[in-house]
PDB file of N, CA and C in Angstrom:
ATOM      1  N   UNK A   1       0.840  -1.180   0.000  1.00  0.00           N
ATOM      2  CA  UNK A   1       0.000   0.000   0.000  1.00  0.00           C
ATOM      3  C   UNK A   1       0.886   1.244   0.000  1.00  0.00           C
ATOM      4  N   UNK A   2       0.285   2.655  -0.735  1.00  0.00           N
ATOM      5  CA  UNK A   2       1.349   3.533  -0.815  1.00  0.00           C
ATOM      6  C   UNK A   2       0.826   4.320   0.442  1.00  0.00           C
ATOM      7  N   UNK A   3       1.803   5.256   0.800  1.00  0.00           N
ATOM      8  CA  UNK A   3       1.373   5.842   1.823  1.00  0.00           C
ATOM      9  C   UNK A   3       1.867   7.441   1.465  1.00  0.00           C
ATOM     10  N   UNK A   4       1.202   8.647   1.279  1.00  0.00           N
ATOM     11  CA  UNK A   4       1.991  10.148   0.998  1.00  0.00           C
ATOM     12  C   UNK A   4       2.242  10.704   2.064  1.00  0.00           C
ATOM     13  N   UNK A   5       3.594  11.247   1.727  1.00  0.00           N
ATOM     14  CA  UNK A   5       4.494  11.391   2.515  1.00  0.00           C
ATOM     15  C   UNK A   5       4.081  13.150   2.582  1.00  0.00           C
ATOM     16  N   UNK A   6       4.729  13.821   1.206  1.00  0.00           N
ATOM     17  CA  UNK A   6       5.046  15.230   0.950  1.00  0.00           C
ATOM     18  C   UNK A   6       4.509  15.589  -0.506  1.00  0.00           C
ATOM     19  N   UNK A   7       4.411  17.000  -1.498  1.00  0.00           N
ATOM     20  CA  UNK A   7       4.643  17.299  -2.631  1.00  0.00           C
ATOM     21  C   UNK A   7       6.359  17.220  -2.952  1.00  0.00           C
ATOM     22  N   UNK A   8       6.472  16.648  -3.909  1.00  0.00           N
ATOM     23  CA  UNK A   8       7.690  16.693  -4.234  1.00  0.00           C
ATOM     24  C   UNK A   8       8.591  17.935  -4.532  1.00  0.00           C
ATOM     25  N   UNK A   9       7.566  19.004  -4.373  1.00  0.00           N
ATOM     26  CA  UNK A   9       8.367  20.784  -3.947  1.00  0.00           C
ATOM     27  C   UNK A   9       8.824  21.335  -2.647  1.00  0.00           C
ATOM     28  N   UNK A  10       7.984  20.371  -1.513  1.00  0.00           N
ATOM     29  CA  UNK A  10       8.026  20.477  -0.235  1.00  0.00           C
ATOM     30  C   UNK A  10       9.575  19.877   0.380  1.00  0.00           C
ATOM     31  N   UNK A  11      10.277  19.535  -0.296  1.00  0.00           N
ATOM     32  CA  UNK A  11      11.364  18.925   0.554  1.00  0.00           C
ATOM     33  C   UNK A  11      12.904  19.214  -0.655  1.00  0.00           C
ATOM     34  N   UNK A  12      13.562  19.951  -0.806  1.00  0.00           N
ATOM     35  CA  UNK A  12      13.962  20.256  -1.791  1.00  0.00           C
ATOM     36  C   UNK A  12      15.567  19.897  -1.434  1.00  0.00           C
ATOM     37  N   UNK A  13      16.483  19.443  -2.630  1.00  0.00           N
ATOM     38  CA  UNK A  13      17.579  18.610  -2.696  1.00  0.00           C
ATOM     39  C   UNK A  13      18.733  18.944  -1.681  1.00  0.00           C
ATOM     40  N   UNK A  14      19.222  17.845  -1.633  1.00  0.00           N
ATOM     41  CA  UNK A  14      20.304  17.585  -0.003  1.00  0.00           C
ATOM     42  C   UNK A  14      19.544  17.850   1.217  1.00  0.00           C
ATOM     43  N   UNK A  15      18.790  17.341   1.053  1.00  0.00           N
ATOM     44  CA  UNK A  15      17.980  17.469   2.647  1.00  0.00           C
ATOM     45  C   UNK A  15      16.716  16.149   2.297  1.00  0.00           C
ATOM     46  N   UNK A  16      16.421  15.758   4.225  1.00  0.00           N
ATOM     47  CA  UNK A  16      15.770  14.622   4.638  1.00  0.00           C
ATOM     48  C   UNK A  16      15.075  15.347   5.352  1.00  0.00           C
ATOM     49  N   UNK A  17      14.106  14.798   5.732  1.00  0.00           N
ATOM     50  CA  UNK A  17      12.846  15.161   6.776  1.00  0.00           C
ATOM     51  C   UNK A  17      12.058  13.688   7.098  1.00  0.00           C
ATOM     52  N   UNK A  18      11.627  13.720   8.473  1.00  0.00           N
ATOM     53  CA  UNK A  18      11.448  12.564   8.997  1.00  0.00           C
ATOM     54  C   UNK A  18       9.410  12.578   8.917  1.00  0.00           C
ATOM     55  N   UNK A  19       9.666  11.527   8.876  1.00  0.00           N
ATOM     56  CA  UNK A  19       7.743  11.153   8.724  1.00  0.00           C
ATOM     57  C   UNK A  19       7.773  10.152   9.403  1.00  0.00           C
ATOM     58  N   UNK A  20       6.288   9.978  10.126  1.00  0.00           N
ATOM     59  CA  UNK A  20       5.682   8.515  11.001  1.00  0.00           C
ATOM     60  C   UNK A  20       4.242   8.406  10.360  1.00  0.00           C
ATOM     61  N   UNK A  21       4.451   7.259   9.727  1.00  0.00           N
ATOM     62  CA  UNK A  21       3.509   6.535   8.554  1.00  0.00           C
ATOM     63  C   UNK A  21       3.033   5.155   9.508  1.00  0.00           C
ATOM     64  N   UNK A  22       1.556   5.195  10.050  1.00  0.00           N
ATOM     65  CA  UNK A  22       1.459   3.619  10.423  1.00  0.00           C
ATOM     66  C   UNK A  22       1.871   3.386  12.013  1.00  0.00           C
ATOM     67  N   UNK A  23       2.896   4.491  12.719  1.00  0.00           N
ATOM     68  CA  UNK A  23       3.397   4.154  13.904  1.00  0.00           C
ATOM     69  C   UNK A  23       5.177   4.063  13.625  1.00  0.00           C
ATOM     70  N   UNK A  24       5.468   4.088  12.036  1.00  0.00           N
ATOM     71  CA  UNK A  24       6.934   3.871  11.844  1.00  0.00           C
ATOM     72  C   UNK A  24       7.105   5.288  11.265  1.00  0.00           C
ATOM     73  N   UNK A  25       8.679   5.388  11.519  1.00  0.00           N
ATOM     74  CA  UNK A  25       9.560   6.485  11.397  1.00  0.00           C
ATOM     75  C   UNK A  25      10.140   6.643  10.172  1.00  0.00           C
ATOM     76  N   UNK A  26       9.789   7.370   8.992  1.00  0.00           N
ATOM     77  CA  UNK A  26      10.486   7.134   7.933  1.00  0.00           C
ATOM     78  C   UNK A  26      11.210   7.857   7.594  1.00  0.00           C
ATOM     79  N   UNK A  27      12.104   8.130   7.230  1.00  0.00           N
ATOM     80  CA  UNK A  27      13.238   9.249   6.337  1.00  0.00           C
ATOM     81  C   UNK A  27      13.160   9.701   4.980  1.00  0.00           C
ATOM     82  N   UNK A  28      12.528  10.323   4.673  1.00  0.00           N
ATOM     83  CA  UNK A  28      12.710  10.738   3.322  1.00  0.00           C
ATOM     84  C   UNK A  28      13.933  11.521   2.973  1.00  0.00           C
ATOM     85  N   UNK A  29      14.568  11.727   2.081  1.00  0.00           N
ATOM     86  CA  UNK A  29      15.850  12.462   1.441  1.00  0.00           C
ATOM     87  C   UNK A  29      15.370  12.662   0.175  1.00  0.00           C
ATOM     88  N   UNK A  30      16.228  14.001  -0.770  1.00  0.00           N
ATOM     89  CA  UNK A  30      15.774  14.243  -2.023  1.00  0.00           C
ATOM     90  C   UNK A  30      17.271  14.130  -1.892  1.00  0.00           C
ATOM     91  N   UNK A  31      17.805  13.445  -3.682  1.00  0.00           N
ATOM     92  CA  UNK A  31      18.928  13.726  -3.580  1.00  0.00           C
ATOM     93  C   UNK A  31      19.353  14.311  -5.100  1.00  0.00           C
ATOM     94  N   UNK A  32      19.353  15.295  -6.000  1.00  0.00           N
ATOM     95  CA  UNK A  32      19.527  15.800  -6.405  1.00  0.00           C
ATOM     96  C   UNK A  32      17.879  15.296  -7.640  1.00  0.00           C
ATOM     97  N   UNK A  33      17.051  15.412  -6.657  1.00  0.00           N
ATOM     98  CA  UNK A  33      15.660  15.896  -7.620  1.00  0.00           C
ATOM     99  C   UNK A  33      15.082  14.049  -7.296  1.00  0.00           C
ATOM    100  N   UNK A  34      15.949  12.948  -6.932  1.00  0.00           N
ATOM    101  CA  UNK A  34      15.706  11.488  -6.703  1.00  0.00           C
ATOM    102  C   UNK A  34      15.393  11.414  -5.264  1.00  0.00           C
ATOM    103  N   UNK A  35      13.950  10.970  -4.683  1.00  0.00           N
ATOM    104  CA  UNK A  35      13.729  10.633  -3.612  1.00  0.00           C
ATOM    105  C   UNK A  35      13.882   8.932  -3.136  1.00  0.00           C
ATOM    106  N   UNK A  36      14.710   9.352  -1.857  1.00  0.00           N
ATOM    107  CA  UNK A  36      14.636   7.835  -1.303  1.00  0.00           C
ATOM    108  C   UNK A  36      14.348   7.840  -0.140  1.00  0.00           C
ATOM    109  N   UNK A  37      14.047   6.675   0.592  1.00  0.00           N
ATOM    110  CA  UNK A  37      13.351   6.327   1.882  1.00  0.00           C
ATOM    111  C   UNK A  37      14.155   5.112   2.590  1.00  0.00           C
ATOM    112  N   UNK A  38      13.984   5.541   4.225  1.00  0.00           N
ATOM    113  CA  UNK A  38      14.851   4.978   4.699  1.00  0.00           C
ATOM    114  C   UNK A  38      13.973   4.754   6.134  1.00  0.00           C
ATOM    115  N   UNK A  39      14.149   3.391   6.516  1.00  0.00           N
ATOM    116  CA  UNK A  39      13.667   3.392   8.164  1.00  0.00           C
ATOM    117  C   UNK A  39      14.569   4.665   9.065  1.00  0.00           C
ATOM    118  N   UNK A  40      13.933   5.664   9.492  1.00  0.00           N
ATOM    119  CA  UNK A  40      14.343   6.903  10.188  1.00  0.00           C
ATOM    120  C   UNK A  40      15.383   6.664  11.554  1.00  0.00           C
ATOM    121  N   UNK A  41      14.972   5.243  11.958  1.00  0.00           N
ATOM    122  CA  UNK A  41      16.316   5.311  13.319  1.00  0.00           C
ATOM    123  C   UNK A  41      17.201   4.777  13.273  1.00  0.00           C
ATOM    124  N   UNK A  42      18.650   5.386  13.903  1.00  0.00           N
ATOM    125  CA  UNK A  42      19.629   4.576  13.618  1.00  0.00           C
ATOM    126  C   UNK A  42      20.041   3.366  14.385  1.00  0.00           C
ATOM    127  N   UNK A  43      20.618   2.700  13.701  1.00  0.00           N
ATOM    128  CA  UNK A  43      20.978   1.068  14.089  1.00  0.00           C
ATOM    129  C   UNK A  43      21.303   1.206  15.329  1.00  0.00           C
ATOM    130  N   UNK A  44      21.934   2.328  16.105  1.00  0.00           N
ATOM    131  CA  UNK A  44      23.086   2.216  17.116  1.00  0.00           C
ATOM    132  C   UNK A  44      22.506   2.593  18.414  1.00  0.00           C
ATOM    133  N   UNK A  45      21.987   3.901  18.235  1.00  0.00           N
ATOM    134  CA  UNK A  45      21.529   4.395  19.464  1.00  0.00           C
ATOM    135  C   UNK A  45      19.722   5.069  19.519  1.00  0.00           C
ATOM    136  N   UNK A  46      19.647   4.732  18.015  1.00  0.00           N
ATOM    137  CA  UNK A  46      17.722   5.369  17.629  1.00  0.00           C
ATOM    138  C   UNK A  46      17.856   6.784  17.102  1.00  0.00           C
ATOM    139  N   UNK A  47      19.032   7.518  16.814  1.00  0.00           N
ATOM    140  CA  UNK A  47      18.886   8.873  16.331  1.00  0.00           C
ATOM    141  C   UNK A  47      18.184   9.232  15.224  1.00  0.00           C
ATOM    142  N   UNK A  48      16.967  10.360  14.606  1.00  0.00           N
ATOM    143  CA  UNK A  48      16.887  10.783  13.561  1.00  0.00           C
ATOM    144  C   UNK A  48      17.250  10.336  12.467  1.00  0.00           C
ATOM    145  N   UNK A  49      17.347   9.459  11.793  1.00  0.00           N
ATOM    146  CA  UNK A  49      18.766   9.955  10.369  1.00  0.00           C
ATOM    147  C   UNK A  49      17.975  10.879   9.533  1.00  0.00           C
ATOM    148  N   UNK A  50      16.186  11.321   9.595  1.00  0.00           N
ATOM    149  CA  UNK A  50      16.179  12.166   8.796  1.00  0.00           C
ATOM    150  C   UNK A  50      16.677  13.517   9.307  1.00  0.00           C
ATOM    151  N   UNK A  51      17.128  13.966  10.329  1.00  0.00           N
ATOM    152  CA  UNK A  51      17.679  14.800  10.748  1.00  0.00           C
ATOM    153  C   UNK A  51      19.037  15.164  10.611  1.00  0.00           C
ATOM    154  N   UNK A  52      19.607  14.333   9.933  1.00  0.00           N
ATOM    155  CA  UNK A  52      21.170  14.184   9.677  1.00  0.00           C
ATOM    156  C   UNK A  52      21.812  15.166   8.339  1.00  0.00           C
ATOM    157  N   UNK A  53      23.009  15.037   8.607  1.00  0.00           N
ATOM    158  CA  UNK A  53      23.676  15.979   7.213  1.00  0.00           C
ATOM    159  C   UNK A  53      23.354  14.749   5.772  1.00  0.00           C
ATOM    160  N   UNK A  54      23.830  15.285   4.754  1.00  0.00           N
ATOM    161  CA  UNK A  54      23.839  14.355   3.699  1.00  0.00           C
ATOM    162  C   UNK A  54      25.006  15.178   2.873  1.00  0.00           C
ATOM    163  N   UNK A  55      25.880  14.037   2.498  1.00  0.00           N
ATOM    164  CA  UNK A  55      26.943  14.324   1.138  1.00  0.00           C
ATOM    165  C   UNK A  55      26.533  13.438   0.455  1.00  0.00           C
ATOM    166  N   UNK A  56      25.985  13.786  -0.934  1.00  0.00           N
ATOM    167  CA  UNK A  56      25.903  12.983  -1.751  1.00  0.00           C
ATOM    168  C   UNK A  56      25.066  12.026  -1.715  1.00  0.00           C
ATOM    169  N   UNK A  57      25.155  10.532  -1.546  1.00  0.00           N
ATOM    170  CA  UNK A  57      24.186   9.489  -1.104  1.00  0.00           C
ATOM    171  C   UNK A  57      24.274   9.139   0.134  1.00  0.00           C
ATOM    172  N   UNK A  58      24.917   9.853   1.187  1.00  0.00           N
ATOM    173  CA  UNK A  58      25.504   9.211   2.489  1.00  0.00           C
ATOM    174  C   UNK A  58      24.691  10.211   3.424  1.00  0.00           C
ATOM    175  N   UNK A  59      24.253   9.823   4.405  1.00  0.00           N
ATOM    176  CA  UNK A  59      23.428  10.185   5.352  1.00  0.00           C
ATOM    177  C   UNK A  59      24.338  10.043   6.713  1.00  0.00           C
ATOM    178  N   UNK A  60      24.690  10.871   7.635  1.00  0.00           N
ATOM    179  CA  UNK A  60      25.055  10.809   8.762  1.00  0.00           C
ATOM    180  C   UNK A  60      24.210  10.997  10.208  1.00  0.00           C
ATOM    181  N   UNK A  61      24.561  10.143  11.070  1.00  0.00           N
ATOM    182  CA  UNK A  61      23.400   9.908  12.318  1.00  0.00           C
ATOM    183  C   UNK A  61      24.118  11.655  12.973  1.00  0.00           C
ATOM    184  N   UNK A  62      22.870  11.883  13.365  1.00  0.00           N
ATOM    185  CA  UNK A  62      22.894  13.243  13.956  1.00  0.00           C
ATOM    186  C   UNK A  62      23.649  13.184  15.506  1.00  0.00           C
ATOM    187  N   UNK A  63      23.539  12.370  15.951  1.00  0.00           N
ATOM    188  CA  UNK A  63      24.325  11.966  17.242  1.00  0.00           C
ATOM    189  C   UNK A  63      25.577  11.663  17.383  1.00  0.00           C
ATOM    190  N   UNK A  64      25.825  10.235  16.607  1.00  0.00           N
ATOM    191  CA  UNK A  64      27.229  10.012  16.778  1.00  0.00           C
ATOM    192  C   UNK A  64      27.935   9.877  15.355  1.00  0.00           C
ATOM    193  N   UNK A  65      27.488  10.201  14.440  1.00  0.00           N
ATOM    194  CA  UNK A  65      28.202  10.570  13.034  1.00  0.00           C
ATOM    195  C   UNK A  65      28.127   9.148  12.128  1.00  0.00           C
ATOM    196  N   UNK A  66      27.673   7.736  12.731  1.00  0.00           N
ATOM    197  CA  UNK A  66      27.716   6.547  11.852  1.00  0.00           C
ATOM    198  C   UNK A  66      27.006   7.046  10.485  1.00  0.00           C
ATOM    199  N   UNK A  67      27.385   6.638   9.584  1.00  0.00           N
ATOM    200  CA  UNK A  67      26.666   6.632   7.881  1.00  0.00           C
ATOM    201  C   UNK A  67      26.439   5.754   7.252  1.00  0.00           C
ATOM    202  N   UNK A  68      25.645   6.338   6.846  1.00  0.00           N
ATOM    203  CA  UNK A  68      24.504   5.415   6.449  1.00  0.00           C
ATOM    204  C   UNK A  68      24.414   5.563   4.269  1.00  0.00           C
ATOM    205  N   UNK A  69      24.314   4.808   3.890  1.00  0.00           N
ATOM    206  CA  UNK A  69      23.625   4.758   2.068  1.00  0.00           C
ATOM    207  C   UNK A  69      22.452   5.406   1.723  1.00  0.00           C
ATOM    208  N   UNK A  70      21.876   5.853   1.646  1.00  0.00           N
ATOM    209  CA  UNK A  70      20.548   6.347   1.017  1.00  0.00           C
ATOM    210  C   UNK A  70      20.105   5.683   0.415  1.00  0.00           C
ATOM    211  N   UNK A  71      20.577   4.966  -0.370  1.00  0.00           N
ATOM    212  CA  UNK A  71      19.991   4.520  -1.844  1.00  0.00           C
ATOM    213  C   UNK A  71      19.665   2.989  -1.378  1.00  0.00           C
ATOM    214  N   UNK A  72      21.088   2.336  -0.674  1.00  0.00           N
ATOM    215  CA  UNK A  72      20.445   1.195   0.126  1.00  0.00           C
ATOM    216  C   UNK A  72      20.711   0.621   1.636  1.00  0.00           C
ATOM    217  N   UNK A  73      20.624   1.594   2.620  1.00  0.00           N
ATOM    218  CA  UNK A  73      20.678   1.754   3.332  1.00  0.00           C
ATOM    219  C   UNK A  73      21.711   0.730   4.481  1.00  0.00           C
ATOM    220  N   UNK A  74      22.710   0.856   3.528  1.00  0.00           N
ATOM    221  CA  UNK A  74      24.034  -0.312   4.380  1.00  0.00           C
ATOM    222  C   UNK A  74      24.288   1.081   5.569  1.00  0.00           C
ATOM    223  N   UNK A  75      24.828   0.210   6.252  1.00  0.00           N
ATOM    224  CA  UNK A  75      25.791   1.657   7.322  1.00  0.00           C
ATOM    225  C   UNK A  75      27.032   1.013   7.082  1.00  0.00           C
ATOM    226  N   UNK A  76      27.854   2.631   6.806  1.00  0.00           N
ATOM    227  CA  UNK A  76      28.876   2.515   6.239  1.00  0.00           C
ATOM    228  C   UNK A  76      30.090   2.513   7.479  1.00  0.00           C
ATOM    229  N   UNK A  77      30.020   3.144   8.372  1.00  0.00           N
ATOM    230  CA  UNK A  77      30.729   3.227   9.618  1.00  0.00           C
ATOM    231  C   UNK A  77      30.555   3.106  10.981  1.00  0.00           C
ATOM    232  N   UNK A  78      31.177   3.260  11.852  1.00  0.00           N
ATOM    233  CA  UNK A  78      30.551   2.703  13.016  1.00  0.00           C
ATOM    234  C   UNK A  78      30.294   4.115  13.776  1.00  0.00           C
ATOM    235  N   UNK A  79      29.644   3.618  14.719  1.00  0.00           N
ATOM    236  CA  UNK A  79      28.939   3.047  15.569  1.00  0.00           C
ATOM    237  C   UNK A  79      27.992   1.819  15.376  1.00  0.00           C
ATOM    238  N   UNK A  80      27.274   2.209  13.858  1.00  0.00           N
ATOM    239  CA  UNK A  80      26.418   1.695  13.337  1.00  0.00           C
ATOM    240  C   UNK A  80      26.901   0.570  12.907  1.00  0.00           C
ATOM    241  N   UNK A  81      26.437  -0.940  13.235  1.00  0.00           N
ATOM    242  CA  UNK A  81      26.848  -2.077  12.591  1.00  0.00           C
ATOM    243  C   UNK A  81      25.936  -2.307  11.706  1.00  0.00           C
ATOM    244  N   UNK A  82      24.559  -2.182  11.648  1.00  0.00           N
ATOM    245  CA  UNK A  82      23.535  -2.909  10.673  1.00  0.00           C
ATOM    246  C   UNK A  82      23.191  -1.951   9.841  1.00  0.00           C
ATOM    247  N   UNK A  83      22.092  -2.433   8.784  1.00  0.00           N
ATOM    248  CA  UNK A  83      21.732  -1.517   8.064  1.00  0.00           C
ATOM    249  C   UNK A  83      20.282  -1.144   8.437  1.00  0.00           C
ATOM    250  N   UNK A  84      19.607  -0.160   7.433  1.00  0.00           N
ATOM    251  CA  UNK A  84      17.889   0.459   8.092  1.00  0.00           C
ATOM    252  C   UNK A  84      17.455  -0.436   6.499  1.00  0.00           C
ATOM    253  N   UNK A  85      16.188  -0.308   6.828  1.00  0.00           N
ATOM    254  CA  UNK A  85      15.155  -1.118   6.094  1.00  0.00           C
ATOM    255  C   UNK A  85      15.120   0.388   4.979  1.00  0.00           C
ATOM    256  N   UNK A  86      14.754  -0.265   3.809  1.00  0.00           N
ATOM    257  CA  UNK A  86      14.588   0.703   2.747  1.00  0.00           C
ATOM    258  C   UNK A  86      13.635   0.839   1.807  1.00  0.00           C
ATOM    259  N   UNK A  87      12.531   1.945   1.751  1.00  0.00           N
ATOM    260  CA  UNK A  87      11.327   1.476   1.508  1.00  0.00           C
ATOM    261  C   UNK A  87      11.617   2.225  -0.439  1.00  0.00           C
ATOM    262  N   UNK A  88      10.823   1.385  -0.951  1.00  0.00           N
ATOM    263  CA  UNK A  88      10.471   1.668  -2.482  1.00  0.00           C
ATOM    264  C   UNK A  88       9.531   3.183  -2.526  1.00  0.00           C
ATOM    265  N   UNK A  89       9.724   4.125  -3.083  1.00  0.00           N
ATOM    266  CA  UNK A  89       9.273   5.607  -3.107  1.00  0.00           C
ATOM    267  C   UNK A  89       8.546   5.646  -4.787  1.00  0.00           C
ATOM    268  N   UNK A  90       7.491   6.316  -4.620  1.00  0.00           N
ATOM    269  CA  UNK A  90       6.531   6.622  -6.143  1.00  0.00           C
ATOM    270  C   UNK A  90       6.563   8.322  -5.990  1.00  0.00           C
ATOM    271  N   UNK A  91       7.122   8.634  -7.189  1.00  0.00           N
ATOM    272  CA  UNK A  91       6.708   9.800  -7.617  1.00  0.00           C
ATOM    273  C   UNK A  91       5.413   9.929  -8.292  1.00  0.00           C
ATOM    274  N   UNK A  92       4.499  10.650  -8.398  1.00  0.00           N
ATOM    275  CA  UNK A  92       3.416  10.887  -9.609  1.00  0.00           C
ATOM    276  C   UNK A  92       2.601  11.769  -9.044  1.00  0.00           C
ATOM    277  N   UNK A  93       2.155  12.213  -9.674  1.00  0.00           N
ATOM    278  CA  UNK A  93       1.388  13.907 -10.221  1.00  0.00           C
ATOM    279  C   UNK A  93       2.269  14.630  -8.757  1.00  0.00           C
ATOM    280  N   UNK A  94       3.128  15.103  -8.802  1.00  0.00           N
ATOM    281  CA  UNK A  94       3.718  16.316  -7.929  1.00  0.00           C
ATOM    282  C   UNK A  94       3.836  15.516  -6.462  1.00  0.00           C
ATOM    283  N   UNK A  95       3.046  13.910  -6.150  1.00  0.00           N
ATOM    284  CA  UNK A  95       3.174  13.546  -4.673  1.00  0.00           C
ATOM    285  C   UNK A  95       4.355  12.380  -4.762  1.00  0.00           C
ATOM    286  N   UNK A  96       4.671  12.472  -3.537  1.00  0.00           N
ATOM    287  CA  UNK A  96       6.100  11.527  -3.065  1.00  0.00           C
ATOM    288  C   UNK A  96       5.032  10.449  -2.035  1.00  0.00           C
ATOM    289  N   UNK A  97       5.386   9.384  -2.294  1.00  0.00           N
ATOM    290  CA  UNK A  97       4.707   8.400  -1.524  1.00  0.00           C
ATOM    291  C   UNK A  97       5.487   7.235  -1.597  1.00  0.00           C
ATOM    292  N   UNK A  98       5.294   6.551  -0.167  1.00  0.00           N
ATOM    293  CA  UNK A  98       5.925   4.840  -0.314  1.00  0.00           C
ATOM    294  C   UNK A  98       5.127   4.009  -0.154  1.00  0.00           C
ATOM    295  N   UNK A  99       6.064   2.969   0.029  1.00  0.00           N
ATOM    296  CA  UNK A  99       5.430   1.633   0.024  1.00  0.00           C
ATOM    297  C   UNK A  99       6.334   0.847   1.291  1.00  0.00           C
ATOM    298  N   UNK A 100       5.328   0.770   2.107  1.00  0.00           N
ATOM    299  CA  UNK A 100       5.435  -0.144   3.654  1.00  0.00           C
ATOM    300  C   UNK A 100       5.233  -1.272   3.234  1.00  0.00           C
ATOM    301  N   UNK A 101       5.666  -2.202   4.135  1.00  0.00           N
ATOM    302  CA  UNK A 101       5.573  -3.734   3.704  1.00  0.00           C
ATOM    303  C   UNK A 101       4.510  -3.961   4.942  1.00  0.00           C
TER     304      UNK A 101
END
């Protein structure tokens, strides 16, 4: 099922903003006009990651700096050992929406 998140004008490139869809925490990121979605807490300690910096495809935990993929949500450094769940995103007519399992 899709679920809308934002307009795809509402959240504009190198930047994430966090959503709770269902009771879950999601992360949205635009990354140069490409939206992706990410389970919002981090592996390590539960921080934001939509609250985090972003270079490029890499997402950093706002707390203790672990990074994270965007695109498929490995964590790239530590603190963080695991990765976040990564949800499939629909663009169409101007809305950003996912898909929860």
């Amino acid at each position: 099922m899709l679920h809308k998140l934002c307009e795809s004008g509402d959240l504009e490139s190198g930047r994430g903003r966090t959503f709770k869809v269902n009771g879950k925490c999601v992360a949205l990121f635009n990354v140069e006009g490409e939206f992706h979605a990410l389970e919002s807490e981090c592996t390590h300690e539960g921080a934001p990651l939509g609250d985090g910096p972003i270079r490029g495809t890499r997402v950093f935990c706002p707390w203790h700096g672990a990074e994270f993929d965007i695109t498929t949500g490995e964590a790239l450094s530590p603190p963080a050992n695991h990765p976040v769940s990564v949800f499939r995103v629909v663009v169409a007519d101007g809305e950003v929406k996912i898909e929860l399992p």
